[in-house]
C-alpha atoms as a PDB file:
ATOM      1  CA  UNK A   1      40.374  45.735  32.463  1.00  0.00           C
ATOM      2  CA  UNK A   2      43.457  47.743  31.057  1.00  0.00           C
ATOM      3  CA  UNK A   3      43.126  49.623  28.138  1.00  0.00           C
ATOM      4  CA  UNK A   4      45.683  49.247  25.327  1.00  0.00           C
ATOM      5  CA  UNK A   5      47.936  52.065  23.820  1.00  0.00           C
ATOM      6  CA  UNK A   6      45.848  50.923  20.714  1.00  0.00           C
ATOM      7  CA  UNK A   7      42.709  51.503  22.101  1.00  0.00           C
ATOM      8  CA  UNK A   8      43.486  54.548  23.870  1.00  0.00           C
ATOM      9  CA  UNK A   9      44.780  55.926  20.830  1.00  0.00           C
ATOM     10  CA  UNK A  10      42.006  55.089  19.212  1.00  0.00           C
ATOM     11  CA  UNK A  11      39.907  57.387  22.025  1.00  0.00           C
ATOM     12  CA  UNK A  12      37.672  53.988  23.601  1.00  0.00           C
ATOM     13  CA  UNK A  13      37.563  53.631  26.952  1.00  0.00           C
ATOM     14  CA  UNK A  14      37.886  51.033  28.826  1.00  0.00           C
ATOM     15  CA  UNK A  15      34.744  49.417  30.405  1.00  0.00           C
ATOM     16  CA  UNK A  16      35.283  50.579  33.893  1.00  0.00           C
ATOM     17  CA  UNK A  17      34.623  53.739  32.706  1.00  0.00           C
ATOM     18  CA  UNK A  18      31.973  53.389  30.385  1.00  0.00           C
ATOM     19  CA  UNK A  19      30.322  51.521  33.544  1.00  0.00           C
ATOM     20  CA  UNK A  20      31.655  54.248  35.913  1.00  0.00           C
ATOM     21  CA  UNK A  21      29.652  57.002  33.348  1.00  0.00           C
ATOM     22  CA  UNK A  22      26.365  54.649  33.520  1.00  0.00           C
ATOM     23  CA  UNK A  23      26.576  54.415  36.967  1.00  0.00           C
ATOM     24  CA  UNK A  24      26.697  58.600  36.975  1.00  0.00           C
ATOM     25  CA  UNK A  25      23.588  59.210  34.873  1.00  0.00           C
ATOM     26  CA  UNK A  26      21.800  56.554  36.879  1.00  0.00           C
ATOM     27  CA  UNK A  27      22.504  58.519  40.245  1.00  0.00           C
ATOM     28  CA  UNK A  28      21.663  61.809  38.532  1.00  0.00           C
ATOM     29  CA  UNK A  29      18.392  60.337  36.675  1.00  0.00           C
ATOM     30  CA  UNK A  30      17.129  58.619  40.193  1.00  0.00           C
ATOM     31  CA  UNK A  31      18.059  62.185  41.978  1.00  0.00           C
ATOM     32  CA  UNK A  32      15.775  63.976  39.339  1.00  0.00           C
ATOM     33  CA  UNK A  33      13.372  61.686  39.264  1.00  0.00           C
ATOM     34  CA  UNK A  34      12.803  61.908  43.045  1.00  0.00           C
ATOM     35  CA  UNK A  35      12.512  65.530  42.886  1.00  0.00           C
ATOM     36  CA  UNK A  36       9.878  65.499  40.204  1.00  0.00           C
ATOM     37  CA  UNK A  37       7.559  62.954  41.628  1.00  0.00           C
ATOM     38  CA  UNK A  38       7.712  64.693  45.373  1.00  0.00           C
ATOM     39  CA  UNK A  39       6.549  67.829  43.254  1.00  0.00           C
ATOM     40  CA  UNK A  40       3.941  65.851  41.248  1.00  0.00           C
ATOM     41  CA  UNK A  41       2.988  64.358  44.796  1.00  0.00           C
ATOM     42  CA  UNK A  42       2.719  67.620  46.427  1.00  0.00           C
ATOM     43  CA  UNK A  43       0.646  69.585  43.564  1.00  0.00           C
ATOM     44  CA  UNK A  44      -1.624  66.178  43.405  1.00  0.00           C
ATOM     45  CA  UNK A  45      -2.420  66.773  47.243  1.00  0.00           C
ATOM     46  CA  UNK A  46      -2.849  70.488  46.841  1.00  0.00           C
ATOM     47  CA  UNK A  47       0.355  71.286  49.101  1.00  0.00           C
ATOM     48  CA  UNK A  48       2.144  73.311  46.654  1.00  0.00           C
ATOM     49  CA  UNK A  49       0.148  75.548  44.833  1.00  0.00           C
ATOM     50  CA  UNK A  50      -0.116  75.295  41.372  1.00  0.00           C
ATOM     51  CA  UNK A  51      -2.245  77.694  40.435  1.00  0.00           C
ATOM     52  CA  UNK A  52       0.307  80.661  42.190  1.00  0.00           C
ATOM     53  CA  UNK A  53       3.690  80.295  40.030  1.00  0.00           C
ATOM     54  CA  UNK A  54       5.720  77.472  41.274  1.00  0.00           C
ATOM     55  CA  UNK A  55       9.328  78.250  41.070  1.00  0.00           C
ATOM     56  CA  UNK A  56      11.075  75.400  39.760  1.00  0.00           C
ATOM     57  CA  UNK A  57      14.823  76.122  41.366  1.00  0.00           C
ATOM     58  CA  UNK A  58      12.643  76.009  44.599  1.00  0.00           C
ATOM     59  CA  UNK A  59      12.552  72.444  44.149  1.00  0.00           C
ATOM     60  CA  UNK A  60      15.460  71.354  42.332  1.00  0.00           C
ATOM     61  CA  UNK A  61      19.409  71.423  42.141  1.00  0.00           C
ATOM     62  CA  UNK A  62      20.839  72.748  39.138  1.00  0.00           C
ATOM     63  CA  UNK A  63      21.961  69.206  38.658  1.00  0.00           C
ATOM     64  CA  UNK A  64      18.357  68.113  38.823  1.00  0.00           C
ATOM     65  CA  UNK A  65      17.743  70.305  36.751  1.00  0.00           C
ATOM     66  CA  UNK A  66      20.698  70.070  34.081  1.00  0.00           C
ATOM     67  CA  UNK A  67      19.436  66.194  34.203  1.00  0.00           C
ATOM     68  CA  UNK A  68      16.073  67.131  32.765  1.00  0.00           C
ATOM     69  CA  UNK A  69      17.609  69.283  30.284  1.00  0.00           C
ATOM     70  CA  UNK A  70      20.176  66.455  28.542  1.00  0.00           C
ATOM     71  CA  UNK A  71      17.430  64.101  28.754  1.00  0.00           C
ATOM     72  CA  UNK A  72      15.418  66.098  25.618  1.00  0.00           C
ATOM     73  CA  UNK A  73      18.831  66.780  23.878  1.00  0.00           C
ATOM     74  CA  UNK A  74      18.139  69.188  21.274  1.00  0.00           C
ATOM     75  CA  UNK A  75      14.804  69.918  22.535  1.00  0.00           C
ATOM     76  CA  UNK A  76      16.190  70.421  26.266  1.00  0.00           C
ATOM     77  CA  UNK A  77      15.493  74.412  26.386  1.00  0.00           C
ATOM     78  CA  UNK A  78      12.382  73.854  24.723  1.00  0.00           C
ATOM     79  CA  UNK A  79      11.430  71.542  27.737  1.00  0.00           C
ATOM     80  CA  UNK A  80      12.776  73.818  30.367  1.00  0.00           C
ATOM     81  CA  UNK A  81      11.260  77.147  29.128  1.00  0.00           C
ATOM     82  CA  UNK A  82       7.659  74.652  29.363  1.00  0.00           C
ATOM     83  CA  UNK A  83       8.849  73.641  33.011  1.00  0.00           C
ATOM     84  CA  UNK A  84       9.095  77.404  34.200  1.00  0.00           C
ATOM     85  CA  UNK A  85       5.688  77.957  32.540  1.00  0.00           C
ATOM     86  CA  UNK A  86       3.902  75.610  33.870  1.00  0.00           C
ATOM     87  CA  UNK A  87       5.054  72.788  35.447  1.00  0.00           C
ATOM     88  CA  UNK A  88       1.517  71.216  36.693  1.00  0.00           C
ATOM     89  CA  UNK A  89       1.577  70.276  32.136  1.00  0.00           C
ATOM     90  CA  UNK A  90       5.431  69.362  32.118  1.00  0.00           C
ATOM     91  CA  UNK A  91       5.926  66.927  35.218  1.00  0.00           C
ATOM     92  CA  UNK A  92       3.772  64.232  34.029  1.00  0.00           C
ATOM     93  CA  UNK A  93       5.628  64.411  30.487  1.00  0.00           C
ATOM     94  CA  UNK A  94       9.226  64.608  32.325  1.00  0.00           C
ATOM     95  CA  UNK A  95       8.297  61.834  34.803  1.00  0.00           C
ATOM     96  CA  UNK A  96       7.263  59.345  31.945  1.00  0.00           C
ATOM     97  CA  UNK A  97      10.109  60.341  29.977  1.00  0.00           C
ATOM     98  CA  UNK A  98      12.637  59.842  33.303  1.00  0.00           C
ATOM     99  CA  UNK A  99      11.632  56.698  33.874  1.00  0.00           C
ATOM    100  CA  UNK A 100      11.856  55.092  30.457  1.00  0.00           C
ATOM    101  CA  UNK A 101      15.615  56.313  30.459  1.00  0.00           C
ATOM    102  CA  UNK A 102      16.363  54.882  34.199  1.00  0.00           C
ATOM    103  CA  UNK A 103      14.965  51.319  33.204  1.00  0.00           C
ATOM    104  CA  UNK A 104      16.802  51.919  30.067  1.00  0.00           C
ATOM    105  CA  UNK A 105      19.966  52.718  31.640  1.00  0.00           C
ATOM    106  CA  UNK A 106      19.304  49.962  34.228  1.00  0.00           C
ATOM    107  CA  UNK A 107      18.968  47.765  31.096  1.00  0.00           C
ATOM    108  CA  UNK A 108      22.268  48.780  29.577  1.00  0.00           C
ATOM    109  CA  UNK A 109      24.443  48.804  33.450  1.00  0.00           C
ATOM    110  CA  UNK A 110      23.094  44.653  33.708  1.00  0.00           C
ATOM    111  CA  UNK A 111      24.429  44.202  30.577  1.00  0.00           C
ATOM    112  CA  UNK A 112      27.330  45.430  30.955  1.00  0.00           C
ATOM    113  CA  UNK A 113      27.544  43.426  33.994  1.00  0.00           C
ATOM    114  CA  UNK A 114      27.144  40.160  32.106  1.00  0.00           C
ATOM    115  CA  UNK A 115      30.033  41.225  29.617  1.00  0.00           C
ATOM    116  CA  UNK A 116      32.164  42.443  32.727  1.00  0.00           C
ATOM    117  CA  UNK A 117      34.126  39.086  33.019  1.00  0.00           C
ATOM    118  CA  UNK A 118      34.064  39.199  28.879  1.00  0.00           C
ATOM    119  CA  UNK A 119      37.474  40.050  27.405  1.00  0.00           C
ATOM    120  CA  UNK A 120      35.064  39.930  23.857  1.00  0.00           C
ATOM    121  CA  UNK A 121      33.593  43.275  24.786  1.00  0.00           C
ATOM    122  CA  UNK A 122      36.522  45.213  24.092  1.00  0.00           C
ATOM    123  CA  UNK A 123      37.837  43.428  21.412  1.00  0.00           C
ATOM    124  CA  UNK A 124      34.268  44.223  19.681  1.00  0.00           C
ATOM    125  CA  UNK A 125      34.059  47.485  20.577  1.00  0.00           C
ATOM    126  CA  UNK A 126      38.046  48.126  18.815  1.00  0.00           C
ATOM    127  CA  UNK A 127      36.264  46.396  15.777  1.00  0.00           C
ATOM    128  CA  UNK A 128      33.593  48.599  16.150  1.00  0.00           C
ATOM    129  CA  UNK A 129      35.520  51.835  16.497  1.00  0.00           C
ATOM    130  CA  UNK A 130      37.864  51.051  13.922  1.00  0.00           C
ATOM    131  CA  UNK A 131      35.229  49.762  11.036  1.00  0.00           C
ATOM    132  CA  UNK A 132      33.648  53.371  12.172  1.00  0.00           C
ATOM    133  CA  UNK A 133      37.435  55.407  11.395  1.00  0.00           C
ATOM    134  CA  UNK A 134      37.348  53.716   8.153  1.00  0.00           C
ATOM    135  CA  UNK A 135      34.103  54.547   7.035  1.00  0.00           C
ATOM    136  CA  UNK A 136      35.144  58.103   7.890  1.00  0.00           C
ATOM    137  CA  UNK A 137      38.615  57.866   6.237  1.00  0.00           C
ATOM    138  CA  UNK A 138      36.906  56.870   2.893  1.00  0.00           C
ATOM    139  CA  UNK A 139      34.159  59.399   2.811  1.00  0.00           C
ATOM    140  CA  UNK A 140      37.000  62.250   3.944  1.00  0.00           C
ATOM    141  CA  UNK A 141      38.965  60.666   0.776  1.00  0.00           C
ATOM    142  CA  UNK A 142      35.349  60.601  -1.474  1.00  0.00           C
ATOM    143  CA  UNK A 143      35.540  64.326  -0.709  1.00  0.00           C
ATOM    144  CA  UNK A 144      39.333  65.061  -1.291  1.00  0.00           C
ATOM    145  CA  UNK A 145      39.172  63.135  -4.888  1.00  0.00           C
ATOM    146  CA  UNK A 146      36.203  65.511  -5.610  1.00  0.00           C
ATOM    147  CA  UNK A 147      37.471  69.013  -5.152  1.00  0.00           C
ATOM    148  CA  UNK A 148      41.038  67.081  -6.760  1.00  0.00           C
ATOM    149  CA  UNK A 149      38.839  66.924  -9.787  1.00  0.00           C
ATOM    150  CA  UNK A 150      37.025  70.184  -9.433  1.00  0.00           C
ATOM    151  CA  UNK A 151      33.318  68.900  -9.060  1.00  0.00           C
END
């Protein structure tokens, strides 16, 4: 699907590349989440040591890594800084938490395959973007009309 001048002025993309994002975060969430249950696997079976200091780098790509991070948002460091600790407490957390965003994701890329053929979805999502702009406009103008008169 093209993307209007409108719409692109309007900063929504088009759904090939909302898809083509989904389909990124899906490869780097199935990549992560490989990593961490190999290491879950291997501290389970007494391979890698957990009692010894387990370096997590050892064992995963930055992008692995950076993965975990963005999955906590805000929190991200916080989960990180717990990983390094002690990752024997963390894995389990990260692994539950992994996999309720991959069958979420998976979720969200088979809808998006049903609305693929769907020239509705973009039409919504303009309607949804624009309501959105004017909500924003008005509050931007609530604020303008108060400093006008001084409050």
């Amino acid at each position: 699907m093209k993307v209007s001048a409108f719409m692109k002025a309007l900063g929504i993309p088009a759904l090939s590349e909302v898809v083509f994002e989904l389909d990124m975060l899906l490869d780097y969430v199935n990549s992560a989440l490989k990593r961490v249950e190999e290491l879950l696997k291997g501290i389970n079976n007494r391979s890698v040591s957990s009692e010894g200091s387990i370096r997590v780098e050892d064992h995963f790509s930055a992008l692995n890594l950076r993965c975990i991070e963005r999955l906590y948002g805000d929190h991200g460091l916080e989960v990180m800084e717990t990983l390094h600790k002690s990752p024997s407490i963390a894995l389990p957390v990260i692994l539950i938490r992994m996999k309720q965003k991959q069958e979420e994701w998976i979720k969200c890329r088979e809808d998006f395959n049903k609305q693929k053929d769907s020239k509705d979805f973009e039409q919504k999502s303009l309607w949804l973007r624009s309501k959105r702009t004017m909500k924003r406009a008005r509050k931007d103008d609530d604020v303008l009309y108060s400093v006008a008169d001084g409050k």
